[in-house]
Protein backbone atom coordinates (compact mmCIF):
# COMPACT_ATOMS: atom_id res chain seq x y z
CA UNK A 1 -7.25 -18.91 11.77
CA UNK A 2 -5.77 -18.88 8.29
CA UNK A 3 -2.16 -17.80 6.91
CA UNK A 4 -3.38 -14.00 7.03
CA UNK A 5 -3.71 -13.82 10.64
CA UNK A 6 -0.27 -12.03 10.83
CA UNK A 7 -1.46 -9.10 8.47
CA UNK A 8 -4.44 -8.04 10.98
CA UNK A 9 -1.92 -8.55 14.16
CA UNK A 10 0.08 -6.11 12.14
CA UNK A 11 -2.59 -3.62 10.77
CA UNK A 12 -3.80 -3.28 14.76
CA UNK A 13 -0.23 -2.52 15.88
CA UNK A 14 0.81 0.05 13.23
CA UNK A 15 -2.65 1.63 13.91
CA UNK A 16 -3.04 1.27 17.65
CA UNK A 17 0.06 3.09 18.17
CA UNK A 18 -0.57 6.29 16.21
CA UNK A 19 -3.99 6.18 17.79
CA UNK A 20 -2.47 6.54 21.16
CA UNK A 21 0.39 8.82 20.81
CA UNK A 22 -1.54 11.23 17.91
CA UNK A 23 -2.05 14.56 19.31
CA UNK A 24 -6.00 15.97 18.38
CA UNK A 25 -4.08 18.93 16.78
CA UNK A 26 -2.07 17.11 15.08
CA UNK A 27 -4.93 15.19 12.77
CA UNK A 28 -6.48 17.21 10.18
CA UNK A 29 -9.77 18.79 11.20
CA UNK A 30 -10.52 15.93 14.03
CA UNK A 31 -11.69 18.67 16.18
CA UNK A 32 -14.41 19.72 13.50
CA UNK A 33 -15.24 15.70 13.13
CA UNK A 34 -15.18 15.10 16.98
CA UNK A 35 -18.04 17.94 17.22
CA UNK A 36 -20.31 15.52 15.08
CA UNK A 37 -19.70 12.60 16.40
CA UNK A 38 -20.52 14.39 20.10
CA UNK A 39 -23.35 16.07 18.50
CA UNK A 40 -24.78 12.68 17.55
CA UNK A 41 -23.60 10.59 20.51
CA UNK A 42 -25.77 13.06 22.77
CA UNK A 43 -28.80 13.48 21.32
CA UNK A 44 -28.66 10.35 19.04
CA UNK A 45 -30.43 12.46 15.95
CA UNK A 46 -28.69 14.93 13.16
CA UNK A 47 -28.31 18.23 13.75
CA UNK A 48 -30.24 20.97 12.40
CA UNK A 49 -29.33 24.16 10.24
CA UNK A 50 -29.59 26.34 13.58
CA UNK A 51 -27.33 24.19 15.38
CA UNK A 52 -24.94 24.17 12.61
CA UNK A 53 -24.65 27.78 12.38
CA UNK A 54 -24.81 28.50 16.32
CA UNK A 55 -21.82 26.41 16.95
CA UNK A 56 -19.85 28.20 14.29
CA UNK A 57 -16.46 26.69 12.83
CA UNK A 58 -16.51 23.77 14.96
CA UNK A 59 -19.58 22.60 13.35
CA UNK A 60 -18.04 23.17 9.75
CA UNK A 61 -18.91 19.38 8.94
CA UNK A 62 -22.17 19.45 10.66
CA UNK A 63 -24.19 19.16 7.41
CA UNK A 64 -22.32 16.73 5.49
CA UNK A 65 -23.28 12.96 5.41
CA UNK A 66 -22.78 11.77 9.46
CA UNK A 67 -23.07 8.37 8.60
CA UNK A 68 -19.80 7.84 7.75
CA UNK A 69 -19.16 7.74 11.85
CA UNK A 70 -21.44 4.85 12.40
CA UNK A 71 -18.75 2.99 13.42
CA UNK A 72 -17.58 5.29 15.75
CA UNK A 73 -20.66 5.87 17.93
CA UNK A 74 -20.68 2.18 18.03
CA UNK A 75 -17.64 1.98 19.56
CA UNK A 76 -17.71 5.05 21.49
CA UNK A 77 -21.02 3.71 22.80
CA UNK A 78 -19.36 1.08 24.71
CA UNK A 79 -17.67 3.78 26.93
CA UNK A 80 -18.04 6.93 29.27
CA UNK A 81 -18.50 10.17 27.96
CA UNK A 82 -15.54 11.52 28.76
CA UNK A 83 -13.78 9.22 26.48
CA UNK A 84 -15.33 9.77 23.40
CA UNK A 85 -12.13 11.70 21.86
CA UNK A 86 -10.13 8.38 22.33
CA UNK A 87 -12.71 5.29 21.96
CA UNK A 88 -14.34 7.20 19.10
CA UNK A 89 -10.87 6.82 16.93
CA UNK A 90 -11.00 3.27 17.64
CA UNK A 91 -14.10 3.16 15.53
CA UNK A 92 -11.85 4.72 12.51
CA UNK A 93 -9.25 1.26 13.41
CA UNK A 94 -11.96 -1.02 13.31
CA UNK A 95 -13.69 -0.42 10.25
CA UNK A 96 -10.49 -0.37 8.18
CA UNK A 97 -10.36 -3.94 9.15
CA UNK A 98 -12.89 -4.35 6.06
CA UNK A 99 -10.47 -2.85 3.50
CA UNK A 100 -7.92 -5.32 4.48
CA UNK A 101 -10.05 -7.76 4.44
CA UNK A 102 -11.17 -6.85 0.71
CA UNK A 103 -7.88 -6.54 -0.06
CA UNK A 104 -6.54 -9.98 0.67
CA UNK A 105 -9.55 -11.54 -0.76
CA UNK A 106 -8.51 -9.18 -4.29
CA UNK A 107 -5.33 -10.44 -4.16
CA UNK A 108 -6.32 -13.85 -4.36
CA UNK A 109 -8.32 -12.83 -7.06
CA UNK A 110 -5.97 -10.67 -9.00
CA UNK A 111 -2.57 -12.59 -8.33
CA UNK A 112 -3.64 -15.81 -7.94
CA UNK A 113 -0.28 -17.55 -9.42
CA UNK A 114 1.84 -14.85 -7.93
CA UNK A 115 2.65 -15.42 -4.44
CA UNK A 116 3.96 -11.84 -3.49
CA UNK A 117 2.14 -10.21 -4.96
CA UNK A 118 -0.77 -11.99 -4.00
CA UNK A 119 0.33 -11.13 -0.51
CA UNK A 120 1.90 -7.58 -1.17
CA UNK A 121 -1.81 -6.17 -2.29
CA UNK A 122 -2.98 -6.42 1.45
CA UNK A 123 0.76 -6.24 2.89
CA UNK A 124 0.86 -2.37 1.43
CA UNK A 125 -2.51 -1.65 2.83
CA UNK A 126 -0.85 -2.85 6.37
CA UNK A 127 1.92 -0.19 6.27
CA UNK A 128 0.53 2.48 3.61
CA UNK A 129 1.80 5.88 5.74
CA UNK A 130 -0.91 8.17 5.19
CA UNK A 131 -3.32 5.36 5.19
CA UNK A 132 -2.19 4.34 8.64
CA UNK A 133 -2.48 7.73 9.78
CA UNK A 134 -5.81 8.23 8.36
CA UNK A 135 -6.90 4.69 10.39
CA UNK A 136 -5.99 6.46 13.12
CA UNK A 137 -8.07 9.39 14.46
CA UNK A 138 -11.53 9.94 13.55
CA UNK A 139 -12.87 11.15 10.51
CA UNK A 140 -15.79 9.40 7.63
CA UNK A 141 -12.89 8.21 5.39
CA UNK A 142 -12.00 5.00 7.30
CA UNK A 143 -15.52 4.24 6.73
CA UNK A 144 -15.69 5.20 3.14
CA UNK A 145 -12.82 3.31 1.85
CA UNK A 146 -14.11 0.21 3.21
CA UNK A 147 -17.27 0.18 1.97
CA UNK A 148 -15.65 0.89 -1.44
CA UNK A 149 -13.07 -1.37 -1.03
CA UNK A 150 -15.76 -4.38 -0.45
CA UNK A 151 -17.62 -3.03 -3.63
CA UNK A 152 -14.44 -3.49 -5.44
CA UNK A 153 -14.18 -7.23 -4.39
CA UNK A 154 -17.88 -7.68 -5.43
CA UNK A 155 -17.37 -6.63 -8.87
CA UNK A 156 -14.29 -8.64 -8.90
CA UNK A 157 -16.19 -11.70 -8.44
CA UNK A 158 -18.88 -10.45 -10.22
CA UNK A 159 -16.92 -9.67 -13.33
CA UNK A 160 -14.95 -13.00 -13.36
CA UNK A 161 -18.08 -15.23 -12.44
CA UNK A 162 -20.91 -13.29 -13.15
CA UNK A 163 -23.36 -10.87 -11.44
CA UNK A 164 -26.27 -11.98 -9.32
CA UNK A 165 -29.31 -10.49 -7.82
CA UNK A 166 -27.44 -10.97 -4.44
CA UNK A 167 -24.51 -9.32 -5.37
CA UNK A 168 -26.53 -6.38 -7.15
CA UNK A 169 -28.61 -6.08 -3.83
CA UNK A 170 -25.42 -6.00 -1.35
CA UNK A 171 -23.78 -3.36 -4.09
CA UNK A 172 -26.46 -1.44 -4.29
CA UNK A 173 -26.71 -1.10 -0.35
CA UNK A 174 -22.82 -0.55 0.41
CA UNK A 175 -23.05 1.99 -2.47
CA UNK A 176 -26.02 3.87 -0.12
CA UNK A 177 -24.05 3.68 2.89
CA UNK A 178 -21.19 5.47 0.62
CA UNK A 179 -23.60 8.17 -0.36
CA UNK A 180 -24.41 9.01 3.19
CA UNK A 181 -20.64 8.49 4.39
CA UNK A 182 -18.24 11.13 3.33
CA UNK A 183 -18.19 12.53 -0.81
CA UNK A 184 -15.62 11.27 -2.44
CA UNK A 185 -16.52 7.96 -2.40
CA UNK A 186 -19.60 9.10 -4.40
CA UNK A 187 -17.92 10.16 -7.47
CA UNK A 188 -17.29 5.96 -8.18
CA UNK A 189 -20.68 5.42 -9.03
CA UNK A 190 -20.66 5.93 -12.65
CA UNK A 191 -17.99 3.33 -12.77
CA UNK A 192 -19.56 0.90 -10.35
CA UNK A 193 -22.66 0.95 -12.34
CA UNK A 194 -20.23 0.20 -15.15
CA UNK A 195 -18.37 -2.55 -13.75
CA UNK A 196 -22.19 -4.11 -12.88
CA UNK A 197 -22.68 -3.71 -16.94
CA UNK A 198 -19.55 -5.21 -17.57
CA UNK A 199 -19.76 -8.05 -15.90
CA UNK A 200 -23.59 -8.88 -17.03
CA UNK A 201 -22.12 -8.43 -20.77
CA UNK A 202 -18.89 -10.51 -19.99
CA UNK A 203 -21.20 -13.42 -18.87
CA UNK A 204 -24.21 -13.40 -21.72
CA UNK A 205 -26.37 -11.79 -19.46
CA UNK A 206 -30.21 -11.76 -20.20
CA UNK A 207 -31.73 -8.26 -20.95
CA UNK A 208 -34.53 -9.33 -18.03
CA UNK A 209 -31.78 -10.53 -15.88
CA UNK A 210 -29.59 -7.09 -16.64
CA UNK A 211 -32.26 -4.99 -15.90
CA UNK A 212 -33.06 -6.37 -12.57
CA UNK A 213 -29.34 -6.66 -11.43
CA UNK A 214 -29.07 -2.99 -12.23
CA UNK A 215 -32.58 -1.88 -10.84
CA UNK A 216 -32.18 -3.55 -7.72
CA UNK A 217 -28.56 -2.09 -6.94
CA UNK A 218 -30.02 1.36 -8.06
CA UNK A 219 -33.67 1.06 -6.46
CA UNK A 220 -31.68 -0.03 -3.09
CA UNK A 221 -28.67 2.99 -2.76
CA UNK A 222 -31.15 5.27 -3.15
CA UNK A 223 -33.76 3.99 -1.15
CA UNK A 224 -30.84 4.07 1.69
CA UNK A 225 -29.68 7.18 0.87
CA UNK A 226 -32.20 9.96 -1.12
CA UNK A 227 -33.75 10.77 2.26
CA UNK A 228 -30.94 12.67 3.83
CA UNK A 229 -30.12 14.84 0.48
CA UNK A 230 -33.92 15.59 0.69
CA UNK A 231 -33.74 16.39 4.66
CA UNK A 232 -30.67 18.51 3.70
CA UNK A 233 -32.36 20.20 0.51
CA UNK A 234 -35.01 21.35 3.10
CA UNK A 235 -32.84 22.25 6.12
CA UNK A 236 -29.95 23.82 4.69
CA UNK A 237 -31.85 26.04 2.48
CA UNK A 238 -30.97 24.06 -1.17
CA UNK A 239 -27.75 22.78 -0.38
CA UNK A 240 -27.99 19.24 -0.78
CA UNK A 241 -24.81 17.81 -0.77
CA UNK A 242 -24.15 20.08 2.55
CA UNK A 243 -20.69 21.27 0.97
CA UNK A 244 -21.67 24.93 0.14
CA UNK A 245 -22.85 25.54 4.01
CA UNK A 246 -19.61 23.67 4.78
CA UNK A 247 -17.73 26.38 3.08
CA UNK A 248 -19.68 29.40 4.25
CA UNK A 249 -19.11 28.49 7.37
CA UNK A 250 -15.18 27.86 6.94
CA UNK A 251 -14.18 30.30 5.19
CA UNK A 252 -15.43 33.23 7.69
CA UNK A 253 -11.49 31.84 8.99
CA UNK A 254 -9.73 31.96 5.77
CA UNK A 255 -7.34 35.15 5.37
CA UNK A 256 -8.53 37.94 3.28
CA UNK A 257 -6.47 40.45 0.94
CA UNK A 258 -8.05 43.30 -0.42
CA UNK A 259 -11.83 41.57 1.10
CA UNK A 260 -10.71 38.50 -1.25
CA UNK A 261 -10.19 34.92 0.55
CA UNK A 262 -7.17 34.16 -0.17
CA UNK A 263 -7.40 30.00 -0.09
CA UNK A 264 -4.54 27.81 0.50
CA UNK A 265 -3.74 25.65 -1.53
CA UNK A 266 -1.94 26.02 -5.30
CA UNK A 267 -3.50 26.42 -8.59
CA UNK A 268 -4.79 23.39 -10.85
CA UNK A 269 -2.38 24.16 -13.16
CA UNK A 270 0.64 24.24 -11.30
CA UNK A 271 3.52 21.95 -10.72
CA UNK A 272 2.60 22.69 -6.46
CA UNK A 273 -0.93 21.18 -6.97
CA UNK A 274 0.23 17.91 -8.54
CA UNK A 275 3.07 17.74 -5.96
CA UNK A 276 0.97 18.08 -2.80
CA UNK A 277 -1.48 15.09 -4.32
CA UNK A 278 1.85 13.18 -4.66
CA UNK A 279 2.78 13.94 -0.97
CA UNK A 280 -0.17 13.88 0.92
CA UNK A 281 -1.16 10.06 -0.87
CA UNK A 282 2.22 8.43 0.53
CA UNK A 283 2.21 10.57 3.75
CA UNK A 284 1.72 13.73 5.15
CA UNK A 285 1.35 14.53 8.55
CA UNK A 286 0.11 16.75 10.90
CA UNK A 287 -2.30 19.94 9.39
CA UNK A 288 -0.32 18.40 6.28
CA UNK A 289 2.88 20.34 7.30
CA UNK A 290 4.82 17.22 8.70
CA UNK A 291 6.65 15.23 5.67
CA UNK A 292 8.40 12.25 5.37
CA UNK A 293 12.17 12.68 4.52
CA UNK A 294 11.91 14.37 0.77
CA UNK A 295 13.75 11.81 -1.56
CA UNK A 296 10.95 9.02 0.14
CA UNK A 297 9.04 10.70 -2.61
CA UNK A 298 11.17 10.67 -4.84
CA UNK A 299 11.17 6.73 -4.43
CA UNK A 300 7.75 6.17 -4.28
CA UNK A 301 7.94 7.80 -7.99
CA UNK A 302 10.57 5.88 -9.48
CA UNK A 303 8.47 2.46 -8.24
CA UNK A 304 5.23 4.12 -9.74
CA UNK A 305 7.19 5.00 -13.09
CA UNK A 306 8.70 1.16 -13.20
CA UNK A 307 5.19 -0.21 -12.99
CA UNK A 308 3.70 2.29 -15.73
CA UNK A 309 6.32 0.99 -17.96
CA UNK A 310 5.21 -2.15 -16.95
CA UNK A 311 2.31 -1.79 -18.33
CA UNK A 312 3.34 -0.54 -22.12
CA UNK A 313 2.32 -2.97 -24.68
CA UNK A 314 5.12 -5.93 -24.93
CA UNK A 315 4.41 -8.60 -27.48
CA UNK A 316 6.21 -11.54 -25.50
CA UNK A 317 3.99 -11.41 -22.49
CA UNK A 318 0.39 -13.33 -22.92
CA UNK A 319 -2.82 -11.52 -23.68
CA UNK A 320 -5.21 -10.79 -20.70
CA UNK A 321 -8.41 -12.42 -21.47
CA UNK A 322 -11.41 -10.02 -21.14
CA UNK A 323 -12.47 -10.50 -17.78
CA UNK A 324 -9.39 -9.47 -16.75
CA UNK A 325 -8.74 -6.48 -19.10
CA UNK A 326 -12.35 -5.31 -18.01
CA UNK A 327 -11.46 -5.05 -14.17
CA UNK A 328 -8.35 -3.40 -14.68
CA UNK A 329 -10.17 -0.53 -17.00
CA UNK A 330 -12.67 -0.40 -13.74
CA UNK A 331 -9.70 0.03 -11.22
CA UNK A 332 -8.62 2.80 -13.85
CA UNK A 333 -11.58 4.49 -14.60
CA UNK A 334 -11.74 5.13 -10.60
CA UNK A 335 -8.88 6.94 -10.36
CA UNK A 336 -9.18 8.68 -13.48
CA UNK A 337 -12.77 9.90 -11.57
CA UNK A 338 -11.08 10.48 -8.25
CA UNK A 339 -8.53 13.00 -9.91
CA UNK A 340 -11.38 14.63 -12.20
CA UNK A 341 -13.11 15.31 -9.15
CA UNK A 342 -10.03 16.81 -6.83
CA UNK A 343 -9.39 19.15 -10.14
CA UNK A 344 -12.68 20.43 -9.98
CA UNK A 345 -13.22 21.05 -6.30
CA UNK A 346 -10.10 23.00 -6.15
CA UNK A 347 -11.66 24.86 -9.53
CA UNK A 348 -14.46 25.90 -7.65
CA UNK A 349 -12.70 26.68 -4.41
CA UNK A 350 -14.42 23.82 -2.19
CA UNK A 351 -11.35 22.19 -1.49
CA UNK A 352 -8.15 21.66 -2.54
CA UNK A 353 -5.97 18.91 -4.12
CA UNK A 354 -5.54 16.15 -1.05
CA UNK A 355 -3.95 13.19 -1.80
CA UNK A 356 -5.72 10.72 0.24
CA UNK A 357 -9.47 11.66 -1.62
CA UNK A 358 -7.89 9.01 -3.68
CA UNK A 359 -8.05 6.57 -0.41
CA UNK A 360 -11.83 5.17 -1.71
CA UNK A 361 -9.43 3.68 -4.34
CA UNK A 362 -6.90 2.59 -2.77
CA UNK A 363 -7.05 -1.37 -3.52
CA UNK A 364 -7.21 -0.02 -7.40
CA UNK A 365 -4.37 2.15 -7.38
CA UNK A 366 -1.90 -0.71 -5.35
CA UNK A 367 -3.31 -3.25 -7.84
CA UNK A 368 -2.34 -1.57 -10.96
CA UNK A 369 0.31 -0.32 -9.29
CA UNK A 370 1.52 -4.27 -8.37
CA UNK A 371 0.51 -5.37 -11.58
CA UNK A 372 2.56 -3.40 -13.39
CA UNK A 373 5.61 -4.46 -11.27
CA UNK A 374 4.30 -7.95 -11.92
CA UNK A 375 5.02 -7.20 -15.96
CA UNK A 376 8.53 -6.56 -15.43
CA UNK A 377 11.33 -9.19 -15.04
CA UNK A 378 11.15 -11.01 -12.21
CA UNK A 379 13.76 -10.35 -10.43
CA UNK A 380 13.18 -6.69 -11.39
CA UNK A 381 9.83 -6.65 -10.13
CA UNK A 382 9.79 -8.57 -6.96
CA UNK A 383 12.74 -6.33 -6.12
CA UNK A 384 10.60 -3.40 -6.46
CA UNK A 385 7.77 -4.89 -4.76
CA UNK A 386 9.90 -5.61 -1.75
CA UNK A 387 10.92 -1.87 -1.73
CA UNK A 388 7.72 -1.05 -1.94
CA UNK A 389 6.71 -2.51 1.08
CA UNK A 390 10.39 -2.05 2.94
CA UNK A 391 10.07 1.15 2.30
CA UNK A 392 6.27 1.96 3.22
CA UNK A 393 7.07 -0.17 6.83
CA UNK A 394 10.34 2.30 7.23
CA UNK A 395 8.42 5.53 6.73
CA UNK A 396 5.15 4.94 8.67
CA UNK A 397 7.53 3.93 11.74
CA UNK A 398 10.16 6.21 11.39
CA UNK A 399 7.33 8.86 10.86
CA UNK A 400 5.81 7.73 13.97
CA UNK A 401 8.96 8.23 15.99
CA UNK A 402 10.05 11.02 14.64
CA UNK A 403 6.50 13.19 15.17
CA UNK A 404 4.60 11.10 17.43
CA UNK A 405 6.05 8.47 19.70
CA UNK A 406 5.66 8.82 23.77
């Protein structure tokens, strides 16, 4: 077993005990995924647009991508019936093990003459709050942010050694498993393909050698993945994506003024909107009504503020070379896409702004967020990082006790 055995003892034990204490009513929409994930385990096929409709507001995810609960009927599989509301969430556990995994390979990568930070990358997945919370009932996005989170490490390598037909293939099929797991992990695609281009120029690439890389990750997410948007074209009357029979169905239990649904959450263009990202990314609990103590925030910020400042231009540090600069733009260019896409959902009424969309980036945003730290002076940055993580550890617990313990 190698030096990182202590991270996955800790990542099960964080996990494992908000899995068991968690109330179904106190994680967001579980019910609504737990009605899937029965759906499937009993008759082992999708359901159909007169299902969907017949079982009303439970079904409101009923036709959007299932296959982001793989990993829960596996599990659940294993077990009675009667417990599929408990071993189901161990599915959620389980195949977050893979973005901890990607992220201590990353941080080898990324950090490799930085010991803390080398070990912080992984070390803030461990005791992320709202990450940890997310791990631990059942829902798609455990799945999605793993399969992203391995992509990332791909084009890591990829981008620092060079792309190969292997890679491109195993891309290209993680990236269809994404499409048919949960949505927001599909909006990374334009810069996945992008990182694939980068690293194929980086290395001298051929044009024969590009093409194929790029054909063969394209030719095998779709052949994964077109045939459930064209079963759902068909059975939901157009809707391909599943999101606008999602919201029919939903909002028949929004509140109304004047015959107007009234949603709930704040306008794009308001200071709320940008504060309830900020909140719900770090940790917020319950139907996103339980926070962690205010100036926890308020922390978090200053850190995040210290590392953007790490990152202005200073003259006395060394150039990156262009390997380096090139996965950094990727890691940015996600987020950028994972915000552009929250704005316009909550534009367009399909959802609002949530905090932890940003989860199938999570490796990127800790690794420019570390990175930044790493630009500081030492003793100014490792200080920070430890806070970081001190800090992160304090919450999730004292979150757990405070809401959730036996």
């Amino acid at each position: 077993m190698t030096k990182t055995w202590w991270l996955y003892v800790l990542y099960f034990a964080f996990r494992f005990a908000w899995l068991l204490t968690l109330p179904i009513t106190e994680a967001p929409d579980e019910a609504n995924h737990l009605w899937v994930v029965r759906f499937l385990f009993d008759n082992l096929r999708l359901p159909i647009h007169e299902e969907v409709f017949a079982a009303g507001t439970p079904a409101v995810y009923g036709s959007l991508a299932q296959f982001g609960y793989a990993p829960h009927l596996l599990i659940a599989k294993f077990f009675p019936g009667s417990m599929l509301d408990t071993t189901a969430r161990i599915g959620s556990i389980f195949i977050g093990v893979g973005t901890l995994w990607a992220a201590i390979q990353i941080g080898k990568e990324l950090f490799a003459d930085k010991p803390l930070y080398r070990i912080a990358l992984p070390l803030s997945i461990v005791v992320h709050p709202q990450l940890v919370f997310v791990n631990s009932y059942i829902n798609p996005d455990s799945t999605t942010i793993t399969l992203t989170s391995i992509i990332f490490y791909l084009l890591v390598i990829a981008i620092k050694r060079g792309l190969t037909t292997k890679k491109s293939l195993l891309i290209g099929l993680l990236l269809g498993w994404v499409a048919l797991a949960k949505q927001t992990g599909l909006v990374l695609i334009p810069a996945i393909f992008g990182g694939m281009v980068a690293a194929l120029w980086l290395h001298s690439a051929s044009l024969p050698t590009s093409l194929a890389c790029l054909s063969l990750a394209f030719i095998s997410m779709t052949g994964i993945s077109l045939w459930w948007f064209v079963r759902n074209f068909y059975e939901f009357g157009g809707d391909i994506f599943g999101s606008k029979t999602m919201y029919q169905t939903w909002s028949t239990i929004l509140p109304r003024k004047n015959g107007v649904i009234v949603h709930p959450w704040p306008l794009v263009t308001t200071h709320a909107w940008w504060r309830y990202v900020w909140f719900d990314f770090w940790g917020l609990f319950g139907y996103m009504n339980r926070y962690l103590w205010r100036p926890i925030y308020f922390i978090y910020l200053g850190i995040t503020t210290a590392s953007i400042y790490g990152w202005l231009p200073k003259p006395a540090l060394p150039k990156k070379d262009r390997g380096e600069a090139a996965i950094w733009i990727l890691f940015a260019v996600c987020i950028l896409l994972h915000l552009g896409s929250m704005i316009y959902v909550t534009i367009t009424n399909v959802s609002g702004p949530h905090g932890r969309y940003l989860f199938p980036s999570v490796i990127p945003v800790f690794a420019l967020l570390l990175a930044g730290l790493s630009r500081l002076k030492s003793q100014v940055g490792n200080t920070l990082v430890w806070l970081l993580i001190g800090l992160s550890a304090a919450s999730t617990i004292g979150a757990w006790l405070v809401f959730y313990r036996p």
